[in-house]
C-alpha atoms as a PDB file:
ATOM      1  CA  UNK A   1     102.426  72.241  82.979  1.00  0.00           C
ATOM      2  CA  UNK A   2     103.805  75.488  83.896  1.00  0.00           C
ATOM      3  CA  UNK A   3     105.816  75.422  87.311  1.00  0.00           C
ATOM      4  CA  UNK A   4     105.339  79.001  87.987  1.00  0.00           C
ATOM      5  CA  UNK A   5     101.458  79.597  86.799  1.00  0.00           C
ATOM      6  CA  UNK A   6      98.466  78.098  87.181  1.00  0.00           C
ATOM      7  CA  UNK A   7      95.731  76.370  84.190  1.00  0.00           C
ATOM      8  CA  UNK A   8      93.206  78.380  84.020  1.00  0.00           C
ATOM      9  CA  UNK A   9      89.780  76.751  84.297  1.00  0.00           C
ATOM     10  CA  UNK A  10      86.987  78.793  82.863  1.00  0.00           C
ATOM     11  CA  UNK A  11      83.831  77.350  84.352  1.00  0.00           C
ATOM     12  CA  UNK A  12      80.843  78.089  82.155  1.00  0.00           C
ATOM     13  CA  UNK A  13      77.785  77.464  84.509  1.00  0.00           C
ATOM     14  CA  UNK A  14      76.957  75.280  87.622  1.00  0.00           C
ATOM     15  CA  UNK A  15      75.389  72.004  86.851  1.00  0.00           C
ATOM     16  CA  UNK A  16      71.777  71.349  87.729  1.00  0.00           C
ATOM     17  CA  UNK A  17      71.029  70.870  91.327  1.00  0.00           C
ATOM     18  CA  UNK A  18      70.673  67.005  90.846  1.00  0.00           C
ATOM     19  CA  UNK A  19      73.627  66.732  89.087  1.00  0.00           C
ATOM     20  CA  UNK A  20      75.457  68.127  91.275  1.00  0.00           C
ATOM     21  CA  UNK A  21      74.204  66.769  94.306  1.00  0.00           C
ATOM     22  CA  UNK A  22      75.400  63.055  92.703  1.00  0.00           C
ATOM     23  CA  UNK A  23      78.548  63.975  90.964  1.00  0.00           C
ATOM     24  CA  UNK A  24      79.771  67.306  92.059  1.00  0.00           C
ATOM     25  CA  UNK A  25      81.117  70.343  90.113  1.00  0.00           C
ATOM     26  CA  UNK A  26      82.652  70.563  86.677  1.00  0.00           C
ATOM     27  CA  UNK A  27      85.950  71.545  88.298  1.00  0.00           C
ATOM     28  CA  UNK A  28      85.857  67.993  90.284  1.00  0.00           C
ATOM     29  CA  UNK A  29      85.442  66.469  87.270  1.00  0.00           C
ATOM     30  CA  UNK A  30      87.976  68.176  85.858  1.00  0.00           C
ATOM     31  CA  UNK A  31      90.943  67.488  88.074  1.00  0.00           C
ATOM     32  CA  UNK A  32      89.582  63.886  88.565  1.00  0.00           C
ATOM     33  CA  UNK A  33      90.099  63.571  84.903  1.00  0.00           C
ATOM     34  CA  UNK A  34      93.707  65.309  85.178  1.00  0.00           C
ATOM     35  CA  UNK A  35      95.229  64.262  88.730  1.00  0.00           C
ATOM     36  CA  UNK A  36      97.878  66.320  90.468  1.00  0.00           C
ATOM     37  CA  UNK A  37      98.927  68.845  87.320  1.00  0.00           C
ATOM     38  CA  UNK A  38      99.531  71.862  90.052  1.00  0.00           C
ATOM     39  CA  UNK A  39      97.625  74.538  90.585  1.00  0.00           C
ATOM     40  CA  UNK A  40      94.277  75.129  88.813  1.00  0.00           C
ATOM     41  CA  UNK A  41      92.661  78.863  89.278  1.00  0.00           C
ATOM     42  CA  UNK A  42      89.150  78.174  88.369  1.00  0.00           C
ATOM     43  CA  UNK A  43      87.149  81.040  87.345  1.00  0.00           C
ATOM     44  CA  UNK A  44      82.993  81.535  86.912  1.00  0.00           C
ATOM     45  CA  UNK A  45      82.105  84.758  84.383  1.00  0.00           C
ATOM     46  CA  UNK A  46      78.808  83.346  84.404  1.00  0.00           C
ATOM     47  CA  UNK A  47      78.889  85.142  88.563  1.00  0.00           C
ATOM     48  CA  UNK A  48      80.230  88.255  87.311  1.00  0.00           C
ATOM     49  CA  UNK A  49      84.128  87.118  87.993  1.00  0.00           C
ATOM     50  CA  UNK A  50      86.605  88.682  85.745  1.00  0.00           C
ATOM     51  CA  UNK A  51      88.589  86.870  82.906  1.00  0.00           C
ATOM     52  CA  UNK A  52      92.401  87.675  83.736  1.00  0.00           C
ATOM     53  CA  UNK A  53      94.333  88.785  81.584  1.00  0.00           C
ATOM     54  CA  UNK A  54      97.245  86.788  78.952  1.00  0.00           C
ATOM     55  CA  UNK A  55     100.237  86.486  80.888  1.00  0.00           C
ATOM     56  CA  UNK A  56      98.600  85.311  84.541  1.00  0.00           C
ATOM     57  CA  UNK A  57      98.046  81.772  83.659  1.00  0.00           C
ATOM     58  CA  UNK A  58      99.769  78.987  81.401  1.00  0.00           C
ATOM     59  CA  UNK A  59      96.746  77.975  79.552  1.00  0.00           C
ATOM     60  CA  UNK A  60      92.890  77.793  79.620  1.00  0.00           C
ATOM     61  CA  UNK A  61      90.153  75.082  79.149  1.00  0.00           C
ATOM     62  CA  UNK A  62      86.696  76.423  78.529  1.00  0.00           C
ATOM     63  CA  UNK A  63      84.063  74.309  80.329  1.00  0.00           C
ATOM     64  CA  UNK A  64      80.840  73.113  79.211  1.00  0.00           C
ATOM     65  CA  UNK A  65      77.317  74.356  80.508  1.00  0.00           C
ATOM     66  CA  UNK A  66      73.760  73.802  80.749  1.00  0.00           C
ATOM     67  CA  UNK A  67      73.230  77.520  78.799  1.00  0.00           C
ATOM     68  CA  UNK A  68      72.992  78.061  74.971  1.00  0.00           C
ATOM     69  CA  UNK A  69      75.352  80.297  73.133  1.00  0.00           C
ATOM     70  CA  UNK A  70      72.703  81.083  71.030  1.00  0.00           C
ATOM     71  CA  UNK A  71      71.226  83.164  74.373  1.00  0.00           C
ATOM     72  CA  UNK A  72      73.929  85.708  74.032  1.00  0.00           C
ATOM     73  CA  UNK A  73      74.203  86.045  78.033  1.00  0.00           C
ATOM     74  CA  UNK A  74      76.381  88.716  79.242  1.00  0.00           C
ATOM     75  CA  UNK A  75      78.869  86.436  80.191  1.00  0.00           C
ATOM     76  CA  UNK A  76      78.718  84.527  77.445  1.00  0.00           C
ATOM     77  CA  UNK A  77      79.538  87.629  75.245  1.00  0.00           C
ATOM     78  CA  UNK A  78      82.481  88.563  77.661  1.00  0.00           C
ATOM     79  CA  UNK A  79      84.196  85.190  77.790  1.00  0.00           C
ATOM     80  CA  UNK A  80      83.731  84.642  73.531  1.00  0.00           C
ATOM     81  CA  UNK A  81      85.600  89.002  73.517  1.00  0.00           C
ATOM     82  CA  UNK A  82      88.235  87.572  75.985  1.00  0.00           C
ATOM     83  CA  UNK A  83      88.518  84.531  73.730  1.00  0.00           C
ATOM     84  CA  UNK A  84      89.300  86.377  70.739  1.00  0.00           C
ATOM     85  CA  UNK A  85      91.853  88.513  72.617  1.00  0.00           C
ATOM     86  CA  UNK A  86      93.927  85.219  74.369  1.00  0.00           C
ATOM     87  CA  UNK A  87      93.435  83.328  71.060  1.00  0.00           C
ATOM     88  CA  UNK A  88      95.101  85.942  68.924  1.00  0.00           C
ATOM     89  CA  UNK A  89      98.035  86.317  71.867  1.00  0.00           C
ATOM     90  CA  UNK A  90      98.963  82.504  70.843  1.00  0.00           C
ATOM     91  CA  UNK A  91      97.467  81.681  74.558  1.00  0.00           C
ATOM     92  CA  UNK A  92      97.019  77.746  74.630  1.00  0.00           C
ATOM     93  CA  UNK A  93      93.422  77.128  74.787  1.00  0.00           C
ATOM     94  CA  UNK A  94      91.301  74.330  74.743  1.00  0.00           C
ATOM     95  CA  UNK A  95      87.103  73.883  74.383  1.00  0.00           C
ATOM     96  CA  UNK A  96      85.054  71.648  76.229  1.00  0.00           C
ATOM     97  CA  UNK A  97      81.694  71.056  74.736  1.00  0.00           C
ATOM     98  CA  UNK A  98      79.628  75.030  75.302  1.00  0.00           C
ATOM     99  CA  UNK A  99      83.606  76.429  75.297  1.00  0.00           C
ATOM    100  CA  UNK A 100      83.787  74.486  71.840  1.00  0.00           C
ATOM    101  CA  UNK A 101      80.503  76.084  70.357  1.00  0.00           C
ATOM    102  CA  UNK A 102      81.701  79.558  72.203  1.00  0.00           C
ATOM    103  CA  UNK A 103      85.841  79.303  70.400  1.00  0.00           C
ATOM    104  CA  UNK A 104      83.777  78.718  66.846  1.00  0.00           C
ATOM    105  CA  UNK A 105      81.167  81.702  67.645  1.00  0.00           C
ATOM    106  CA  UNK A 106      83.786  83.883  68.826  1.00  0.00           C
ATOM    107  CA  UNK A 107      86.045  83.268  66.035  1.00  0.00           C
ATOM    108  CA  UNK A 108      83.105  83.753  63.314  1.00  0.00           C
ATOM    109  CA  UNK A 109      81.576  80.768  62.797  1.00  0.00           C
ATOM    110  CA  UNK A 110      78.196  79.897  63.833  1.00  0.00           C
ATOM    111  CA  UNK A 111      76.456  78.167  66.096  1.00  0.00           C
ATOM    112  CA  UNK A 112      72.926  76.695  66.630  1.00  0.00           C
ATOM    113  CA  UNK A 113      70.585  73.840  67.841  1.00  0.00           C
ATOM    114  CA  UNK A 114      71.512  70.782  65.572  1.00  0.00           C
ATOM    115  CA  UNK A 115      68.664  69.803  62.825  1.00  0.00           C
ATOM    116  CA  UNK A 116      68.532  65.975  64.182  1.00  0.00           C
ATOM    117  CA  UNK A 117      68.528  67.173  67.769  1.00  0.00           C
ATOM    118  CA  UNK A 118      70.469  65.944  70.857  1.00  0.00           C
ATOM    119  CA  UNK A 119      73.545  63.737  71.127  1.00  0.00           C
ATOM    120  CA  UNK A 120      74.091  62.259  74.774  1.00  0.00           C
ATOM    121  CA  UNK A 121      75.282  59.003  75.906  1.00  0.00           C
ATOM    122  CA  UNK A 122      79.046  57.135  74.813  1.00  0.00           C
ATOM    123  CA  UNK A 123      79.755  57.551  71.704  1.00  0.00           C
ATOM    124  CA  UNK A 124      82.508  57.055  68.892  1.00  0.00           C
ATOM    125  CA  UNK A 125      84.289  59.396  66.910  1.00  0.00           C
ATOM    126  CA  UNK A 126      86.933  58.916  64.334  1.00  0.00           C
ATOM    127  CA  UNK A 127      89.789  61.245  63.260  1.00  0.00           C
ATOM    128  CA  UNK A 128      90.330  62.331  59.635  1.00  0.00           C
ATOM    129  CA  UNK A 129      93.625  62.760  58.027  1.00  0.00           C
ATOM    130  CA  UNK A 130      94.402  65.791  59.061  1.00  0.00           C
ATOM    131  CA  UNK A 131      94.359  64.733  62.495  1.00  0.00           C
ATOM    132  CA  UNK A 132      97.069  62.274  61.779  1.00  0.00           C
ATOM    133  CA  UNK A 133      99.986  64.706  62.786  1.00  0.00           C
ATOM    134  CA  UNK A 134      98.588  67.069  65.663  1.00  0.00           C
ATOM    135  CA  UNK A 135     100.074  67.451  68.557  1.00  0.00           C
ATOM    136  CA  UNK A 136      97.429  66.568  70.687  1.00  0.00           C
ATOM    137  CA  UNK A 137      95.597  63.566  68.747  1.00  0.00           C
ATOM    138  CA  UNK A 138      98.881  61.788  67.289  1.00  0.00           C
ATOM    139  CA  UNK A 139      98.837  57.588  67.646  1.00  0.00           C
ATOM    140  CA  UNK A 140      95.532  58.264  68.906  1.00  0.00           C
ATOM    141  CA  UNK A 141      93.310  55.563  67.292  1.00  0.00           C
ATOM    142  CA  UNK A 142      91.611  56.318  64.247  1.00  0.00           C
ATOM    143  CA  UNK A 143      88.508  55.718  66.482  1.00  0.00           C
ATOM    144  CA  UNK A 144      87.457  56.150  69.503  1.00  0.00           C
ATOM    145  CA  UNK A 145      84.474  56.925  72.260  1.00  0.00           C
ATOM    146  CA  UNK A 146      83.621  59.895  73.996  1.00  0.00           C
ATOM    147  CA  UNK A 147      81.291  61.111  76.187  1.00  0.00           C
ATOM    148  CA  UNK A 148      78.543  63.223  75.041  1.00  0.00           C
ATOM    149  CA  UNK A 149      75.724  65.720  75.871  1.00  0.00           C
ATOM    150  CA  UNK A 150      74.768  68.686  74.291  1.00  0.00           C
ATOM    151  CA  UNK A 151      71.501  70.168  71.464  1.00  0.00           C
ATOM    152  CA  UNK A 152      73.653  72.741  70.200  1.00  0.00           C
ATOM    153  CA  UNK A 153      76.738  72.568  67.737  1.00  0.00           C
ATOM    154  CA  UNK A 154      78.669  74.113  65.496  1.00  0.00           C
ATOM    155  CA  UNK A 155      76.981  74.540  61.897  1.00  0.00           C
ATOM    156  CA  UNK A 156      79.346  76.599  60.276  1.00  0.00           C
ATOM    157  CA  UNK A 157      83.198  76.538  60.499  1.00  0.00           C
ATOM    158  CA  UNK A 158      85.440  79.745  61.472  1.00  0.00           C
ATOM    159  CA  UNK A 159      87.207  80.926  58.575  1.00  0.00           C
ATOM    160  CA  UNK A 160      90.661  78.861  58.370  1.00  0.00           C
ATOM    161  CA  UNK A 161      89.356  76.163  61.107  1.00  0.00           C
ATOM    162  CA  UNK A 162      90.323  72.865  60.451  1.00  0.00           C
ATOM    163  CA  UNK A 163      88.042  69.731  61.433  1.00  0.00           C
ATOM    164  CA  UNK A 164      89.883  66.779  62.712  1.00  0.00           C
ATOM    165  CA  UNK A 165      87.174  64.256  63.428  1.00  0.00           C
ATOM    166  CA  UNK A 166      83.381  63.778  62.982  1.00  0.00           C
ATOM    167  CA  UNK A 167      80.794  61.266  65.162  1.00  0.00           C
ATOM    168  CA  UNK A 168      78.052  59.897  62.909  1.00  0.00           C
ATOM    169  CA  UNK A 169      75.467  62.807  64.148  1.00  0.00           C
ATOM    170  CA  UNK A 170      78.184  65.731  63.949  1.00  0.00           C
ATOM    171  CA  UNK A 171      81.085  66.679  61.141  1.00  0.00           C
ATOM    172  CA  UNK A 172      82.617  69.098  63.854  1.00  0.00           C
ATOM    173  CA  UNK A 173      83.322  67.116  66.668  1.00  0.00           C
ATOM    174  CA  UNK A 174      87.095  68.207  67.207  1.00  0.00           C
ATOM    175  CA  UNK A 175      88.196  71.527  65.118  1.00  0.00           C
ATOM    176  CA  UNK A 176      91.737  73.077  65.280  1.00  0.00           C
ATOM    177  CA  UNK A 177      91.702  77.283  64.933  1.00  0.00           C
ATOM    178  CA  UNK A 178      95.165  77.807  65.488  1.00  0.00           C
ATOM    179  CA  UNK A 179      98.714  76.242  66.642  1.00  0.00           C
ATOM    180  CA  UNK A 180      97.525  77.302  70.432  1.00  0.00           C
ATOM    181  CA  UNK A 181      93.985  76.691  70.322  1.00  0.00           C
ATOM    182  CA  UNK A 182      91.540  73.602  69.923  1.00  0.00           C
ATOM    183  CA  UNK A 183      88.550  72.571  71.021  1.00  0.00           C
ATOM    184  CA  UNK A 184      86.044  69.309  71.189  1.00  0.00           C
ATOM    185  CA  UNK A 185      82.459  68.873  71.406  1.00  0.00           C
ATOM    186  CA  UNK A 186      82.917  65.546  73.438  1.00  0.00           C
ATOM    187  CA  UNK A 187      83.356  66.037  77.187  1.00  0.00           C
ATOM    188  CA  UNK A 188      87.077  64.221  78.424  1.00  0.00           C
ATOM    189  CA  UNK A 189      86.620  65.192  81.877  1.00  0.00           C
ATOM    190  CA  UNK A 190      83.495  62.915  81.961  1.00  0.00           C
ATOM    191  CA  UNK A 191      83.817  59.591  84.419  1.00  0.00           C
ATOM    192  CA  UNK A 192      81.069  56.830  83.667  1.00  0.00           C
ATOM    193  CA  UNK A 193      78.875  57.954  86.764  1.00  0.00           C
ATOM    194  CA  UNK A 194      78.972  61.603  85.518  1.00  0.00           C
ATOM    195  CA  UNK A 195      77.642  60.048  82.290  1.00  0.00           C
ATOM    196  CA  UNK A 196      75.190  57.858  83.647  1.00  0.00           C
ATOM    197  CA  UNK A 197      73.935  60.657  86.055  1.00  0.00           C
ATOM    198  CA  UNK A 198      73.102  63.035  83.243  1.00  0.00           C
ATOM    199  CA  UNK A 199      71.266  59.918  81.084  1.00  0.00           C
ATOM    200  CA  UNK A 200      69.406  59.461  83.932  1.00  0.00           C
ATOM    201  CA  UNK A 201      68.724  63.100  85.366  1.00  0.00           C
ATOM    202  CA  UNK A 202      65.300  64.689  85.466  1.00  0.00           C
ATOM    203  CA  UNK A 203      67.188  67.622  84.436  1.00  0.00           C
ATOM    204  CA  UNK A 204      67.966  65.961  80.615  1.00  0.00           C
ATOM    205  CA  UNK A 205      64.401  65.453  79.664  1.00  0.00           C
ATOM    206  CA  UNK A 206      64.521  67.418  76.600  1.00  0.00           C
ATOM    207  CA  UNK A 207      67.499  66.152  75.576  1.00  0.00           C
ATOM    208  CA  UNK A 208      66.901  62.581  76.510  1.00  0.00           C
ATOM    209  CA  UNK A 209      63.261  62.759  74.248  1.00  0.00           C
ATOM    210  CA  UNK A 210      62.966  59.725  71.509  1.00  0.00           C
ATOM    211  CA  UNK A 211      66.056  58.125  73.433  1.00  0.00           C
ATOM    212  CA  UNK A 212      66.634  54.504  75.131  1.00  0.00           C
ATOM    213  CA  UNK A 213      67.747  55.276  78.258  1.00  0.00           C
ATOM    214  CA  UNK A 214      68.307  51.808  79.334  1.00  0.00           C
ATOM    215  CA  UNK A 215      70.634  51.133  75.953  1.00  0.00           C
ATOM    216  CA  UNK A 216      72.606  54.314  76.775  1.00  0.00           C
ATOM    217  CA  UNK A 217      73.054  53.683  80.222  1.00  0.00           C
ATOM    218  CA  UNK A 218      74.586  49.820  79.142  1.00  0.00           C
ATOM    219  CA  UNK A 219      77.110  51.632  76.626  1.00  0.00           C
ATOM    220  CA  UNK A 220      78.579  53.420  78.701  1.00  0.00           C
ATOM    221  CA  UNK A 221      82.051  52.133  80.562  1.00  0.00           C
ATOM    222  CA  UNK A 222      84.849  54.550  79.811  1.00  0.00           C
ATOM    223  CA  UNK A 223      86.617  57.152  77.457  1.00  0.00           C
ATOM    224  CA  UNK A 224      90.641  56.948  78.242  1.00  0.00           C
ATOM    225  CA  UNK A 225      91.463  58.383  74.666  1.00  0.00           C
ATOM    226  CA  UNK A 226      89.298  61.090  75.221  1.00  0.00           C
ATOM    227  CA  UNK A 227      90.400  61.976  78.941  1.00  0.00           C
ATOM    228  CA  UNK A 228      94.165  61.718  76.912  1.00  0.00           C
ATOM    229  CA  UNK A 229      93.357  64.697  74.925  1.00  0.00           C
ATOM    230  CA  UNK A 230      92.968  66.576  77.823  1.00  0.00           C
ATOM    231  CA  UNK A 231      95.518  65.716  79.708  1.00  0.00           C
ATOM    232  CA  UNK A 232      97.524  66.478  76.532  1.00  0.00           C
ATOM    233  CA  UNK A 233      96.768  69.555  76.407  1.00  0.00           C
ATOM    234  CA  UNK A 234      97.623  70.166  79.869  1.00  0.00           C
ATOM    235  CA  UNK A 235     101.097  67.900  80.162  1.00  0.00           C
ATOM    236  CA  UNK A 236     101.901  70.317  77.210  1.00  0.00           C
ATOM    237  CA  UNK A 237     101.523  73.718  78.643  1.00  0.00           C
END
């Protein structure tokens, strides 16, 4: 990572109170899942803080949240127009989850609740062949788990997005836009207890309905190919 500036963590909501009692903030997660990378600014649009502008920071990852895009919140609409604008600069940039629905939406594509509802709990995805040579998924296996939580997803590709791997419940689970900017509906900044909290949260009832709890909650034991996508992205900055 850049010596001289800092990643750029866009933080995209706070997580519900008994999450974060257990497990703590996204941004804990977050450098957890990177270690000592130097300086992270973290910023929260979603309290009215500004996005800074191209230039101030190295790169940005785009966290997920317990919001919709499909709400259109103020901030929302702010961060997808600031998107657009660091995207086009050749900024590096890099979706997590709500920041991969909001890259797709901001770019054109569109974004909604998924037909066959929620997808939470460990679960494996597998690369296509056009994954085989980027940057940040080469000697990856072809297959691999992830952590995962979210009702939303992205229907309909941005014009000239590329998909680079699918779970069994969703074709767009990792989708390149540009040279700079990618994004994945899995979360790598999960650890197994931020996992298990969320499977067993009173704050994931709708998502959990028509799910075993107790067969998610023995699936789950780690994501290291994941988390290396990540810290990918940020070793490369």
């Amino acid at each position: 990572m850049s010596e001289t500036l800092p990643l750029l963590l866009v933080q995209m909501g706070h997580p519900p109170i008994d999450i974060r009692a257990a497990v703590g903030e996204q941004p804990d997660w977050f450098k957890t899942a990177l270690g000592d990378v130097g300086p992270i600014k973290v910023v929260c649009p979603f309290e009215g803080e500004p996005l800074p502008p191209a230039g101030t920071f190295s790169g940005a990852v785009i966290s997920g949240s317990w919001a919709m895009v499909t709400d259109r919140e103020e901030w929302s609409e702010r961060t997808a127009n600031w998107l657009r604008e660091i995207i086009s600069a050749g900024v590096p940039v890099l979706g997590v989850c709500y920041g991969h629905q909001l890259m797709a939406y901001a770019l054109g594509g569109a974004v909604d609740y998924h037909p066959q509802g929620s997808e939470v709990g460990q679960i494996t995805v597998t690369l296509n062949d056009a994954a085989l040579y980027d940057p940040l998924l080469e000697g990856l296996p072809n297959a691999f788990d992830t952590f995962l939580s979210h009702e939303q997803s992205v229907l309909t590709l941005p014009s000239g997005a590329v998909v680079l791997a699918a779970s069994s419940h969703d074709p767009h689970q990792i989708i390149r836009y540009s040279s700079t900017a990618l994004s994945v509906q899995f979360h790598p900044e999960f650890s197994a207890s931020v996992m298990n909290k969320i499977i067993t949260s009173r704050s994931e009832r709708v998502a959990m309905k028509g799910k075993d709890r107790d067969a998610l909650l023995a699936a789950v034991s780690d994501t290291p190919f994941s988390r290396a996508i990540l810290q990918r992205f940020v070793a490369s900055l």
